[in-house]
PDB file of N, CA and C in Angstrom:
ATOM      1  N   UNK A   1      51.692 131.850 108.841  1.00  0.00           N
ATOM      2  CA  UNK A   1      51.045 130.738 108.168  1.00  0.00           C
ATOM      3  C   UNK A   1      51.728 129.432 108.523  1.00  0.00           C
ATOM      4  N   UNK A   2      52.683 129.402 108.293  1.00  0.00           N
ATOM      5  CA  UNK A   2      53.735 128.171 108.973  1.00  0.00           C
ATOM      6  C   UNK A   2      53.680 127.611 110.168  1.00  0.00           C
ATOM      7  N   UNK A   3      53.453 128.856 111.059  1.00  0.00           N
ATOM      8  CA  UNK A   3      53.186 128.338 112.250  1.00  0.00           C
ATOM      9  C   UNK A   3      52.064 127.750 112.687  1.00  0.00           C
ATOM     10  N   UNK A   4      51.127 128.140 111.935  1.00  0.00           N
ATOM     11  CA  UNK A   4      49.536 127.797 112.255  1.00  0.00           C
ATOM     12  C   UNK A   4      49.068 126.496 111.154  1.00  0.00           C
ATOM     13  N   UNK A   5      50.229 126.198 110.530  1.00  0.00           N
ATOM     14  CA  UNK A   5      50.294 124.492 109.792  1.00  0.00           C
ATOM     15  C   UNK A   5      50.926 123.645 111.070  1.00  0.00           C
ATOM     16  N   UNK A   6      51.936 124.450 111.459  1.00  0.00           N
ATOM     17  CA  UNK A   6      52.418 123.630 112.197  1.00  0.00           C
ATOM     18  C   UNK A   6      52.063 122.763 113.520  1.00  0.00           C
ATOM     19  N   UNK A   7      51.012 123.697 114.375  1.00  0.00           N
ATOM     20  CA  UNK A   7      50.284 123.459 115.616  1.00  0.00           C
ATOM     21  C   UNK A   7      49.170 122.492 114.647  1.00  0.00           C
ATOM     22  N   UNK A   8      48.521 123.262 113.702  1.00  0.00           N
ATOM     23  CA  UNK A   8      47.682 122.108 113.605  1.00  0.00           C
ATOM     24  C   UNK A   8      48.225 120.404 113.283  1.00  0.00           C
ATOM     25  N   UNK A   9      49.495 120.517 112.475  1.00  0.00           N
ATOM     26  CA  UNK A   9      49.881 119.205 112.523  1.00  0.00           C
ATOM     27  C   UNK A   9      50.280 118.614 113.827  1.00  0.00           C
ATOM     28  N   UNK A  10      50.478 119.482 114.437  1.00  0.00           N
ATOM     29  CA  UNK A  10      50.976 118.670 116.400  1.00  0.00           C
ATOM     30  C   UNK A  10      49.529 118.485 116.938  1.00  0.00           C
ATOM     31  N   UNK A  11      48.602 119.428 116.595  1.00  0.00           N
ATOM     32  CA  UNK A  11      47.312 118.508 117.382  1.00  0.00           C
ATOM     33  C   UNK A  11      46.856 117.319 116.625  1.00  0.00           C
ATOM     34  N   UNK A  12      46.774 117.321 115.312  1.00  0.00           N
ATOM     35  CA  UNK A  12      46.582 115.804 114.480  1.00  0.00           C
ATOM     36  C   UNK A  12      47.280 114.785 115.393  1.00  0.00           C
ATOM     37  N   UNK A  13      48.093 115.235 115.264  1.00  0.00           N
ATOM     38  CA  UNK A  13      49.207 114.085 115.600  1.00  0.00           C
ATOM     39  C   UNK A  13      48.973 113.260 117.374  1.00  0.00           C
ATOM     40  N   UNK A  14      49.050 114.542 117.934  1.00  0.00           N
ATOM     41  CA  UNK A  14      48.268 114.464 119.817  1.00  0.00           C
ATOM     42  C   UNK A  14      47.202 113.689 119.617  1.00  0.00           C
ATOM     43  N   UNK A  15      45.906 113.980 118.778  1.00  0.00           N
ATOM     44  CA  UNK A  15      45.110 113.204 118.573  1.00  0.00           C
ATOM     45  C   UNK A  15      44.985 111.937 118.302  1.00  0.00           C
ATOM     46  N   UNK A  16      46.026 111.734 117.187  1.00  0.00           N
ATOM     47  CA  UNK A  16      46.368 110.023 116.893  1.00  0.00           C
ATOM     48  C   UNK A  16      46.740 109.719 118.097  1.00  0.00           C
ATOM     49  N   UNK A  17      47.755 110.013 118.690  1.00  0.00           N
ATOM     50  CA  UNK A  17      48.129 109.495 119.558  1.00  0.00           C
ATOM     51  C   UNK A  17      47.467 108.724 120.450  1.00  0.00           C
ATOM     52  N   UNK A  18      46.208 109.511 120.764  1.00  0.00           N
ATOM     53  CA  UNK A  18      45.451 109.329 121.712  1.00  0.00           C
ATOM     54  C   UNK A  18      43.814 108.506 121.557  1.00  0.00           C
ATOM     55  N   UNK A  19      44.023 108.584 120.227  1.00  0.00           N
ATOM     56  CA  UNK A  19      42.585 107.867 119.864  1.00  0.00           C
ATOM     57  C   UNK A  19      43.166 106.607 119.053  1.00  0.00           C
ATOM     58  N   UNK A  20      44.237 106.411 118.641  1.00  0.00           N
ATOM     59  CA  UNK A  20      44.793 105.040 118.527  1.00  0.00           C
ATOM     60  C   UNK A  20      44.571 103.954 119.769  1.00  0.00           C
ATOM     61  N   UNK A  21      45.185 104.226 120.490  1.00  0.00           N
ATOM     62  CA  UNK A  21      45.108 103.005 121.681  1.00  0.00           C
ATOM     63  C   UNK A  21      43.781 102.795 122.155  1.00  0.00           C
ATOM     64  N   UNK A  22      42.821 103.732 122.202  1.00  0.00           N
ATOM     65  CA  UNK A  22      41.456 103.686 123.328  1.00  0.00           C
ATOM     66  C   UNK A  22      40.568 102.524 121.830  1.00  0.00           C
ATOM     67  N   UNK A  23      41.383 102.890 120.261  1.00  0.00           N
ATOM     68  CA  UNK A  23      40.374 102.399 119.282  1.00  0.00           C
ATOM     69  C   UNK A  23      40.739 100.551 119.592  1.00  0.00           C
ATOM     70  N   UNK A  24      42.016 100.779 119.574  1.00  0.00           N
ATOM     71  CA  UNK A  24      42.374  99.274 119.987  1.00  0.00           C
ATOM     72  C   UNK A  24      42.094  98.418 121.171  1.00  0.00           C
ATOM     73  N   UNK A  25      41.991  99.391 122.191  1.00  0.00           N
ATOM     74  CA  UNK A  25      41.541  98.652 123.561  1.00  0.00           C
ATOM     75  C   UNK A  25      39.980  98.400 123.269  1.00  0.00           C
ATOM     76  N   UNK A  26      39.389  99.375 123.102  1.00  0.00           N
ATOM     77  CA  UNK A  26      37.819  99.011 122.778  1.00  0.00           C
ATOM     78  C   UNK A  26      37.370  97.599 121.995  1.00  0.00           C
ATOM     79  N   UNK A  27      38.575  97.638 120.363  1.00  0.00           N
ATOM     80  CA  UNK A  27      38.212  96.693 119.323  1.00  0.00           C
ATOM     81  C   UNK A  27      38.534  95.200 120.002  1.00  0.00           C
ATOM     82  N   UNK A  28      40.004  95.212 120.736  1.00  0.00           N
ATOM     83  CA  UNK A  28      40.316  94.143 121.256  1.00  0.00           C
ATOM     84  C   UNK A  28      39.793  93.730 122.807  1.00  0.00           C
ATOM     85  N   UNK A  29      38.950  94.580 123.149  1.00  0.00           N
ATOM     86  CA  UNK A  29      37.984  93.619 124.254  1.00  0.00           C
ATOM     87  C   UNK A  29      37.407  92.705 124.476  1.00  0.00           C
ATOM     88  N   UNK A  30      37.092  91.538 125.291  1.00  0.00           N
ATOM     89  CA  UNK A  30      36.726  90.668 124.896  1.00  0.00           C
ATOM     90  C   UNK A  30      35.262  90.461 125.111  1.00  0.00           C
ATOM     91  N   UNK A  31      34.765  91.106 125.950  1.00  0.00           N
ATOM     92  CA  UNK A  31      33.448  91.347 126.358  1.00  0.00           C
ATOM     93  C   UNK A  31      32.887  90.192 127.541  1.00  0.00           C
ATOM     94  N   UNK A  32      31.596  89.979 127.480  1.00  0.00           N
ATOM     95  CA  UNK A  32      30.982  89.170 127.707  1.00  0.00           C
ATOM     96  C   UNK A  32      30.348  88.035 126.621  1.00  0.00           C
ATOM     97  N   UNK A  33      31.104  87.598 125.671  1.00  0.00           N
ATOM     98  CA  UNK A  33      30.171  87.082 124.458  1.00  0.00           C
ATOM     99  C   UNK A  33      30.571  85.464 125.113  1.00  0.00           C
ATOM    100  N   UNK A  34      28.892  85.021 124.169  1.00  0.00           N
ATOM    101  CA  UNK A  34      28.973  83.803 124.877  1.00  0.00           C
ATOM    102  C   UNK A  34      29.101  82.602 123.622  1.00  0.00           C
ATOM    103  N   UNK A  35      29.692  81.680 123.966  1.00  0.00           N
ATOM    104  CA  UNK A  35      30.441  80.810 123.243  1.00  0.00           C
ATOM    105  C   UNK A  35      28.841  79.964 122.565  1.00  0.00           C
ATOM    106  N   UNK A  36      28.679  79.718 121.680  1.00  0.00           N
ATOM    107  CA  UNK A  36      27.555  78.574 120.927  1.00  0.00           C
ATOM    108  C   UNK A  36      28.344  77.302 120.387  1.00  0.00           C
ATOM    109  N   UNK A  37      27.695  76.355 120.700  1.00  0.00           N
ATOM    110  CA  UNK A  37      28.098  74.669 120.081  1.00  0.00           C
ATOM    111  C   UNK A  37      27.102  74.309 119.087  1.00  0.00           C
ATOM    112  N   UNK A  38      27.528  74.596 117.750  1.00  0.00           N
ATOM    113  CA  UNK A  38      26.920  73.893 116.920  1.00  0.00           C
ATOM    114  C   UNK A  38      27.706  72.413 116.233  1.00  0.00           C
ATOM    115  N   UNK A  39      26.761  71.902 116.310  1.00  0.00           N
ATOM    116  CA  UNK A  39      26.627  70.962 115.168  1.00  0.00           C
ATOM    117  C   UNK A  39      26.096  70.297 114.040  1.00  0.00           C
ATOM    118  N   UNK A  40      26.917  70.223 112.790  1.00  0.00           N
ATOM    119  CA  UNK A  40      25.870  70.655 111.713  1.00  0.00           C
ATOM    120  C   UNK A  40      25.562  69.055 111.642  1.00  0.00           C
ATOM    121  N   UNK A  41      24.397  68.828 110.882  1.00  0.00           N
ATOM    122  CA  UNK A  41      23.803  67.519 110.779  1.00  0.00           C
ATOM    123  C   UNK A  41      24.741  67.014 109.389  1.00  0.00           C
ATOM    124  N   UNK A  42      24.254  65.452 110.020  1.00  0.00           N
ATOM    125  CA  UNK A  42      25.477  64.834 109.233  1.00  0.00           C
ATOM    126  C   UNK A  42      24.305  64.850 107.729  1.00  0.00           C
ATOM    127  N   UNK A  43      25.087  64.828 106.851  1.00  0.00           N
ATOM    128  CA  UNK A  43      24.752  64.705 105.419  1.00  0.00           C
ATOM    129  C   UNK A  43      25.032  63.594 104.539  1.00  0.00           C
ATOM    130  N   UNK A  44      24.700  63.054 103.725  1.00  0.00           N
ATOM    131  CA  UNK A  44      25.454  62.813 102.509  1.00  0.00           C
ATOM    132  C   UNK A  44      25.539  62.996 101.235  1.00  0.00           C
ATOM    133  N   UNK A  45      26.313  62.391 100.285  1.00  0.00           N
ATOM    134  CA  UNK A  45      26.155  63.079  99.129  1.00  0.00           C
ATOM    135  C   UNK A  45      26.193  61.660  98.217  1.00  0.00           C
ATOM    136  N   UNK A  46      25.469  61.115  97.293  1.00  0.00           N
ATOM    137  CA  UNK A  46      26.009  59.981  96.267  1.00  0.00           C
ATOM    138  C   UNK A  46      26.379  61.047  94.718  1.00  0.00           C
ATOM    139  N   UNK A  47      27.050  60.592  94.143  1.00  0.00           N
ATOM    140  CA  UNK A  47      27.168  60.601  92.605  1.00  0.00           C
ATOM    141  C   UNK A  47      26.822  59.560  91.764  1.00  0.00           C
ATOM    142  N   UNK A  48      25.820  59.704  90.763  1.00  0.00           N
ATOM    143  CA  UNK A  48      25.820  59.052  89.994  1.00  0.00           C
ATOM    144  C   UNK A  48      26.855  59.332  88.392  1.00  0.00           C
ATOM    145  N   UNK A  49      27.073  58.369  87.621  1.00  0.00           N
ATOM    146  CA  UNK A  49      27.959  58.551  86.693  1.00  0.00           C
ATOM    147  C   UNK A  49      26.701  58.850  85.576  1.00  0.00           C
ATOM    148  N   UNK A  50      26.469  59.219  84.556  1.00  0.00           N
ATOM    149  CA  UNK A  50      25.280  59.333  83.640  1.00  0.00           C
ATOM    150  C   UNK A  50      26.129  58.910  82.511  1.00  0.00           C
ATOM    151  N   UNK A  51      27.418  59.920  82.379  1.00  0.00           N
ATOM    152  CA  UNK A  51      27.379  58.967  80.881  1.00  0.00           C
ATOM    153  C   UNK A  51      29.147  59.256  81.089  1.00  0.00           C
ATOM    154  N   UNK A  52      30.057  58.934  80.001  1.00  0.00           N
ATOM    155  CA  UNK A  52      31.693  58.769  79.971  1.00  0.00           C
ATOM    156  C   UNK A  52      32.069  59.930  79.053  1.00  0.00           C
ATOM    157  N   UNK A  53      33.038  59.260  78.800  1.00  0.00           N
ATOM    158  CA  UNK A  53      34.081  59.874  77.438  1.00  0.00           C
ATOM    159  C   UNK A  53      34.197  61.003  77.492  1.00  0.00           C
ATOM    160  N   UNK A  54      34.126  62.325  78.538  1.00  0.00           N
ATOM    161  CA  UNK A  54      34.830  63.830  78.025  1.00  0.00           C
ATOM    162  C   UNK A  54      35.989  63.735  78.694  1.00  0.00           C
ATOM    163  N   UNK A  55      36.638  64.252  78.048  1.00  0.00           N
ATOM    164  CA  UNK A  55      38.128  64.935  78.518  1.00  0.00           C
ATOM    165  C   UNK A  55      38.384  65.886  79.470  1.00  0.00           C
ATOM    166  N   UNK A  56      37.287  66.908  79.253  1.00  0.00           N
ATOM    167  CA  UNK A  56      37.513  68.338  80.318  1.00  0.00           C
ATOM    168  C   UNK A  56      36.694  68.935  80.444  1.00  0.00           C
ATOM    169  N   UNK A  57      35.125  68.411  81.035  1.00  0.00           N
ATOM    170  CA  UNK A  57      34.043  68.739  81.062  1.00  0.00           C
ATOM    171  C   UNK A  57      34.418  69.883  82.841  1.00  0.00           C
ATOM    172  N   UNK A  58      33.677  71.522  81.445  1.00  0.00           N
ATOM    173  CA  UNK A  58      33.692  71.995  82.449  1.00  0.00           C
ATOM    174  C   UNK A  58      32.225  72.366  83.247  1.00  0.00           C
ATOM    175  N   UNK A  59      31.484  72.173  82.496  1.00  0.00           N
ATOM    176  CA  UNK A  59      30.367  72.531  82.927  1.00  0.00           C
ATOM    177  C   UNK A  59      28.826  72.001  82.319  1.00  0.00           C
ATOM    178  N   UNK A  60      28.244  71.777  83.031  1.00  0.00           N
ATOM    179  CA  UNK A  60      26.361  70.433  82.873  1.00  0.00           C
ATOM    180  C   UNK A  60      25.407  71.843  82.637  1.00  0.00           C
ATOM    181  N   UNK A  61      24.248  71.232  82.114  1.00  0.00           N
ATOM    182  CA  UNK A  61      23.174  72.412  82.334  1.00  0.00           C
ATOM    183  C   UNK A  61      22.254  71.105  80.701  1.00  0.00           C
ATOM    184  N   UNK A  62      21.253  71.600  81.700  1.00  0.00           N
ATOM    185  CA  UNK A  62      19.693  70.576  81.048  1.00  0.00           C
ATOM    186  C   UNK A  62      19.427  71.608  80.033  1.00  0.00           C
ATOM    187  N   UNK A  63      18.363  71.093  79.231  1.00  0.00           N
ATOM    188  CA  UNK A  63      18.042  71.832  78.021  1.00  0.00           C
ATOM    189  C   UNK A  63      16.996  72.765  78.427  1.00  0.00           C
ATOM    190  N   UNK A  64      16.322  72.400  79.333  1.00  0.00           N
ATOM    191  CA  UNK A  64      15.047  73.414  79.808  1.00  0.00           C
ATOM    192  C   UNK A  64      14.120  73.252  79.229  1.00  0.00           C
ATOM    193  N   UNK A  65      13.702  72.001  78.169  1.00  0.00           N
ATOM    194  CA  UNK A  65      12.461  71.912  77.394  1.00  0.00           C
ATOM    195  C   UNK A  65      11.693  71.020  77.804  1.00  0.00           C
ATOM    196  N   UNK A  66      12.076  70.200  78.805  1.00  0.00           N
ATOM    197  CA  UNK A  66      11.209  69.478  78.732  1.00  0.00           C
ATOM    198  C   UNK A  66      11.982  67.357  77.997  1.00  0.00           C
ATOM    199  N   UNK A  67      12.856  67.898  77.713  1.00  0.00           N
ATOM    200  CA  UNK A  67      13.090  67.131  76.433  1.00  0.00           C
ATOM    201  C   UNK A  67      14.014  65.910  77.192  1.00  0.00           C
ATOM    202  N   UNK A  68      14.625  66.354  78.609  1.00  0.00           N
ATOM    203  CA  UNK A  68      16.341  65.486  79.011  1.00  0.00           C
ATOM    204  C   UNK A  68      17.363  65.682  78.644  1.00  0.00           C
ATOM    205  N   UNK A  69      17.489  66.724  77.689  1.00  0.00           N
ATOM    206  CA  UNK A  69      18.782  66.786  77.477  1.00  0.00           C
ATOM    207  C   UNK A  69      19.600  67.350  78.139  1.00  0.00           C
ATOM    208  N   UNK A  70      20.594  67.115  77.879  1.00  0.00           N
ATOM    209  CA  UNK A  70      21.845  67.590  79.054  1.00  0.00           C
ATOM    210  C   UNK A  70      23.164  68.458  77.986  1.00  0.00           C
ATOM    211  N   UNK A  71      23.516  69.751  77.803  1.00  0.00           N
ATOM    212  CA  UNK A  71      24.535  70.127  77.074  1.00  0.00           C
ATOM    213  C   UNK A  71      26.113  70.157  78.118  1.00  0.00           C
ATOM    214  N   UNK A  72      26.972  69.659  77.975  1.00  0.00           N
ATOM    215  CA  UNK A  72      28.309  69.584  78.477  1.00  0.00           C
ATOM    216  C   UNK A  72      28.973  70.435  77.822  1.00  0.00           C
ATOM    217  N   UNK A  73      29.446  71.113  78.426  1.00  0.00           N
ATOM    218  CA  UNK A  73      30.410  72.042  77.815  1.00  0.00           C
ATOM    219  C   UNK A  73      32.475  71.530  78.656  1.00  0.00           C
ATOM    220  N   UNK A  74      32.638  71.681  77.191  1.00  0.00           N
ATOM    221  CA  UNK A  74      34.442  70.786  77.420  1.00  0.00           C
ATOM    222  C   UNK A  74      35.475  72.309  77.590  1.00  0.00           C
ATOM    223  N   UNK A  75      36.394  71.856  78.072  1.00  0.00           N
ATOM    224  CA  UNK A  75      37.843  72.750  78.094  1.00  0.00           C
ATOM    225  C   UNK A  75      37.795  73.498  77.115  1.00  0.00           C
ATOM    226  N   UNK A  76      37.998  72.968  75.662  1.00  0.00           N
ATOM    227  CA  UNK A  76      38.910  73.042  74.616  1.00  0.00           C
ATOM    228  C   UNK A  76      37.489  74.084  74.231  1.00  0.00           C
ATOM    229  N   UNK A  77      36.177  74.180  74.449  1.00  0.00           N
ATOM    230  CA  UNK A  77      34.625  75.380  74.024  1.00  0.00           C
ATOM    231  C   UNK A  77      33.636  74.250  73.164  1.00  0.00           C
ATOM    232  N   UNK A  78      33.990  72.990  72.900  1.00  0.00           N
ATOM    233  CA  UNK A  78      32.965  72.561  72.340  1.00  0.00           C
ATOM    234  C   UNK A  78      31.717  71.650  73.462  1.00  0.00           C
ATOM    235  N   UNK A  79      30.945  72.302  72.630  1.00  0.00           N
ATOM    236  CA  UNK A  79      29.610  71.616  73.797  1.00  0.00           C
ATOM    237  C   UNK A  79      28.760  70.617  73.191  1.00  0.00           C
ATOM    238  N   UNK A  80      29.133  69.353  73.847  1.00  0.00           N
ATOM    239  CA  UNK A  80      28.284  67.965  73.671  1.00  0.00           C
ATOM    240  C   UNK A  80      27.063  67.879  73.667  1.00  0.00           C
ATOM    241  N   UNK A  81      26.189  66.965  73.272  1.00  0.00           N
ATOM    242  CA  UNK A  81      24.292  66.864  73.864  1.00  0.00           C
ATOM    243  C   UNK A  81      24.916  65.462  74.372  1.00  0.00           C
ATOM    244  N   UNK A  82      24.061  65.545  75.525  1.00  0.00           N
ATOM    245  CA  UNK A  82      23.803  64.475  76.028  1.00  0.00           C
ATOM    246  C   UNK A  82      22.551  63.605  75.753  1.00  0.00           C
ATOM    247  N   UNK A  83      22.057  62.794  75.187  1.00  0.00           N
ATOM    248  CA  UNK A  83      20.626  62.093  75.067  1.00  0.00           C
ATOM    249  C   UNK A  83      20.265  60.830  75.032  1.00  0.00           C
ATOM    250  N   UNK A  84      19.641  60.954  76.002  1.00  0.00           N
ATOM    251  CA  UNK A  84      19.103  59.496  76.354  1.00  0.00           C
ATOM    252  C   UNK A  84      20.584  58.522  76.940  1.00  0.00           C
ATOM    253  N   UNK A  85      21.224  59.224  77.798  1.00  0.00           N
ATOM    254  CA  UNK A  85      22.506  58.727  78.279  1.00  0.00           C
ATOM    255  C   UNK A  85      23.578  58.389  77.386  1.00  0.00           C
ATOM    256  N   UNK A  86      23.504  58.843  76.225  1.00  0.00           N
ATOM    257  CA  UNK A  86      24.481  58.491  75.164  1.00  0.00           C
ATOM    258  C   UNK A  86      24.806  59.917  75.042  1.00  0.00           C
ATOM    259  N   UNK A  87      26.216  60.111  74.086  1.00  0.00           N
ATOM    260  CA  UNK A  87      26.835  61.620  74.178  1.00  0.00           C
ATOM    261  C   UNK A  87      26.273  61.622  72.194  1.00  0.00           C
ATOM    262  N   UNK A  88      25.521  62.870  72.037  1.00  0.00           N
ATOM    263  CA  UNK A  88      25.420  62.653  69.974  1.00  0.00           C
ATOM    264  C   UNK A  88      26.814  62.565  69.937  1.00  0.00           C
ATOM    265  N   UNK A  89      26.655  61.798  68.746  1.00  0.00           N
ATOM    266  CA  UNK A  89      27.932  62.146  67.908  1.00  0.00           C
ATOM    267  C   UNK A  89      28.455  62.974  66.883  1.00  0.00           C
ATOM    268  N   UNK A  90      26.924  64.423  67.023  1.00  0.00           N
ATOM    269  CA  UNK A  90      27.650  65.831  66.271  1.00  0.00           C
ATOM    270  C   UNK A  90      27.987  66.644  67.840  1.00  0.00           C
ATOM    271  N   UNK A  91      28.728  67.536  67.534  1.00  0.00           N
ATOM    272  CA  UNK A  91      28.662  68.266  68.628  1.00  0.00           C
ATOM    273  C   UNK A  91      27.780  69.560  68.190  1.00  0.00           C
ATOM    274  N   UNK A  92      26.932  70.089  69.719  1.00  0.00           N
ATOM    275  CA  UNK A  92      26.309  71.029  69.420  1.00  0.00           C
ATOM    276  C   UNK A  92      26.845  72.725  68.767  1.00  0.00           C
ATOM    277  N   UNK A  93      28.090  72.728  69.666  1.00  0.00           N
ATOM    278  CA  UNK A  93      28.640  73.448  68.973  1.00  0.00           C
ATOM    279  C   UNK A  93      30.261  73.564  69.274  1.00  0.00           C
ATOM    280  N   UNK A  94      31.522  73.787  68.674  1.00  0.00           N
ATOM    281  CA  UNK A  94      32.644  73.533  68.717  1.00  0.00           C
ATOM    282  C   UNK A  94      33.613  74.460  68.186  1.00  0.00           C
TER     283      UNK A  94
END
């Protein structure tokens, strides 16, 4: 039994040996591939400011009604309304 662990671990092993390098010569070939020049079109981007005063706004999202509103959500979990470019002065929720 020992012995017949043993040959099989020397052919594993013969095998690595031998299918290691051919995997690397294959992977690291360079081929024929052909080089492409892109260039991406120029862009831009503006920001507008809409409204001030948060501290640690992490995240915008509209009300979805129809309505303009805008809910801000801050660092600290409380979430502002935004309306009519003014911030309320309850918070929606905190």
């Amino acid at each position: 039994m020992k012995r017949f662990v043993r040959t099989k671990w020397k052919m594993l092993v013969g095998l690595f040996r031998v299918a290691l390098p051919a995997i690397l010569l294959i992977s690291c070939s360079g081929g024929a591939g052909q080089s492409v020049n892109f260039t991406a079109p120029a862009t831009s981007i503006s920001l507008t400011q809409v409204v001030g005063g948060f501290t640690n706004p992490l995240a915008i999202t509209n009300a979805g009604d129809g309505s303009g509103r805008l809910f801000v959500v801050e660092q600290g979990g409380a979430v502002k309304i935004v309306r009519n470019g003014a911030v309320a002065a309850q918070p929606f929720l905190n």
